[in-house]
Protein backbone atom coordinates (compact mmCIF):
# COMPACT_ATOMS: atom_id res chain seq x y z
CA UNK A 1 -12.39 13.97 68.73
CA UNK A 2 -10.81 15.78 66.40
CA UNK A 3 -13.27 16.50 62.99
CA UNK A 4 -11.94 17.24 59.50
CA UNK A 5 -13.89 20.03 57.39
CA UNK A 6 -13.89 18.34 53.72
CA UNK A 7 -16.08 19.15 51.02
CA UNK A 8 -19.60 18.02 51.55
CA UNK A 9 -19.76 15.98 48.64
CA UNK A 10 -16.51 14.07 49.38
CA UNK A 11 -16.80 10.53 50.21
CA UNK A 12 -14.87 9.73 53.37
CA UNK A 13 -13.83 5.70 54.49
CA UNK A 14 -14.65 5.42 58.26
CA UNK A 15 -13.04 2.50 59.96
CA UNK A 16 -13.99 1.36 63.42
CA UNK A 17 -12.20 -1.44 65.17
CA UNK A 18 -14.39 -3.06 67.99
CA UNK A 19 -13.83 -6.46 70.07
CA UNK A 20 -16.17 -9.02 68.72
CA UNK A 21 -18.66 -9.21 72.12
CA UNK A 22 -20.13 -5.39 70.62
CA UNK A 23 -20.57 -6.40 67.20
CA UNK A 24 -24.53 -7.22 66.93
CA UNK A 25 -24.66 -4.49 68.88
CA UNK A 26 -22.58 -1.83 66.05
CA UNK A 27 -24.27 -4.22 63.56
CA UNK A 28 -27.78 -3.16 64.70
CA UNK A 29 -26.93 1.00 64.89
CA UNK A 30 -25.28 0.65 61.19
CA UNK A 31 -28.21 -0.61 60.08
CA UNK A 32 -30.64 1.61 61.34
CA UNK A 33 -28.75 4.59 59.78
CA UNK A 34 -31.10 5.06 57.08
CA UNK A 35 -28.88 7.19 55.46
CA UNK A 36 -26.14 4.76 54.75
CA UNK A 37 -26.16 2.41 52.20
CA UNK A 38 -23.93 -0.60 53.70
CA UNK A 39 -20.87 -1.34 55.02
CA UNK A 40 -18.64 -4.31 55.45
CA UNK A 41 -16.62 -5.63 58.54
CA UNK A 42 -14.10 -8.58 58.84
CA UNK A 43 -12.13 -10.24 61.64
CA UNK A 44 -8.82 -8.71 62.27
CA UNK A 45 -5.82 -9.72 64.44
CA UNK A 46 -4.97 -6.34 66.90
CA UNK A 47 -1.35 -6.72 68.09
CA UNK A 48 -0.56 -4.85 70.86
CA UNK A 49 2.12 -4.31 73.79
CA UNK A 50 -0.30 -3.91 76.23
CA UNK A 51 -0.69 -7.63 76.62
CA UNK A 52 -2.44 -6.87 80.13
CA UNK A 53 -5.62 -6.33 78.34
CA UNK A 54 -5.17 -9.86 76.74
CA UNK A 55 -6.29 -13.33 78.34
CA UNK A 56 -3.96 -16.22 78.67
CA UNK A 57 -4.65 -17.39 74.96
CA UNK A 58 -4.03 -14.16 73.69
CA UNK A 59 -1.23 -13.68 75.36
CA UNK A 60 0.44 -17.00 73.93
CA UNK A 61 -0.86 -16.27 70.82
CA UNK A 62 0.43 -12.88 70.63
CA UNK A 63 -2.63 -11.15 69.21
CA UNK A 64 -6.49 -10.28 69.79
CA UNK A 65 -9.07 -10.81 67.37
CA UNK A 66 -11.46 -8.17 66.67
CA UNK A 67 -13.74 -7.06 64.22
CA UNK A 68 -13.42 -3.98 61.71
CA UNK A 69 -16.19 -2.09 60.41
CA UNK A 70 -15.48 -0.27 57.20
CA UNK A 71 -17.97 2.31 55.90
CA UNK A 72 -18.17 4.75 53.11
CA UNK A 73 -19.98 8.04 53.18
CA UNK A 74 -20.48 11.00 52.59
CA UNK A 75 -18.39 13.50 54.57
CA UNK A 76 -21.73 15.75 55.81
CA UNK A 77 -22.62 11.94 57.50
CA UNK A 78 -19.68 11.99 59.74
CA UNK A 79 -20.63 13.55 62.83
CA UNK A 80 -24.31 12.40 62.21
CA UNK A 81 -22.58 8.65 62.35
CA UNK A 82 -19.95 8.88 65.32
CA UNK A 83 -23.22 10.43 67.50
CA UNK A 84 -25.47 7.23 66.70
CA UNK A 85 -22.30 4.89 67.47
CA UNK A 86 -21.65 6.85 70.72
CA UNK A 87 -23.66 4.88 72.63
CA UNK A 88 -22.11 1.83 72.24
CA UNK A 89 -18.23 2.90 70.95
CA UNK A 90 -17.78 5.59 73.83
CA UNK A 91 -18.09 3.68 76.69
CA UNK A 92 -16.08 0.69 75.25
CA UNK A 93 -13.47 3.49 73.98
CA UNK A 94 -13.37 1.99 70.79
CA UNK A 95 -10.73 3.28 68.07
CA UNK A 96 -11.84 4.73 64.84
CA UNK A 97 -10.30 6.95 62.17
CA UNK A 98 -11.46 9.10 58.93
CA UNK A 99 -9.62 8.29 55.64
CA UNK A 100 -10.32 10.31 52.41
CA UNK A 101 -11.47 8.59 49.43
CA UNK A 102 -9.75 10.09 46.10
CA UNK A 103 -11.66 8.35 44.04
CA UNK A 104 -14.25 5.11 43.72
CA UNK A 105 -17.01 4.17 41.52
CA UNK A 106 -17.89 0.13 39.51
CA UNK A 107 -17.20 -1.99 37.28
């Protein structure tokens, strides 16, 4: 894992992309973070050349469905959040990445 060192006050997008058997289970650990305030995930479609991985309907359809997990924090949360996914994400091997957030606020 390779951590970035932004400011502590910079808000940080932290996407995880998990197959859709683990998501109660990521679900459950999001929510008992009580230092995050939400998060939304969606249903994606993971393309990949290692159709191996993929059953027969995959296969023909050319794609896996998964689920993304998109969640904003602050960047002092981010190793305090990849240790309480670890238990589920890290055996699974599940991909994630860190994107910085220039700017956000509402309407």
């Amino acid at each position: 894992m390779s951590s970035i060192s932004p400011n502590k006050d910079e808000e940080l997008l932290f996407i995880l992309v998990a197959p859709n058997p683990l998501k109660d289970n990521i679900v459950d650990l999001l929510m008992t973070m009580s230092s995050l305030t939400g998060f939304n995930l969606k249903v994606i479609n993971g393309y990949s050349k290692e159709h191996s991985y993929f059953n027969i309907t995959e296969q023909v359809a050319g794609y896996r469905k998964f689920i993304q997990f998109e969640v904003l924090l602050k960047s002092n949360l981010q190793e305090e959040l990849l240790e309480h996914l670890k238990p589920v994400c890290q055996p699974a091997k599940l991909k994630y990445w860190f994107l910085p957030i220039i700017s956000s606020g509402h309407f």
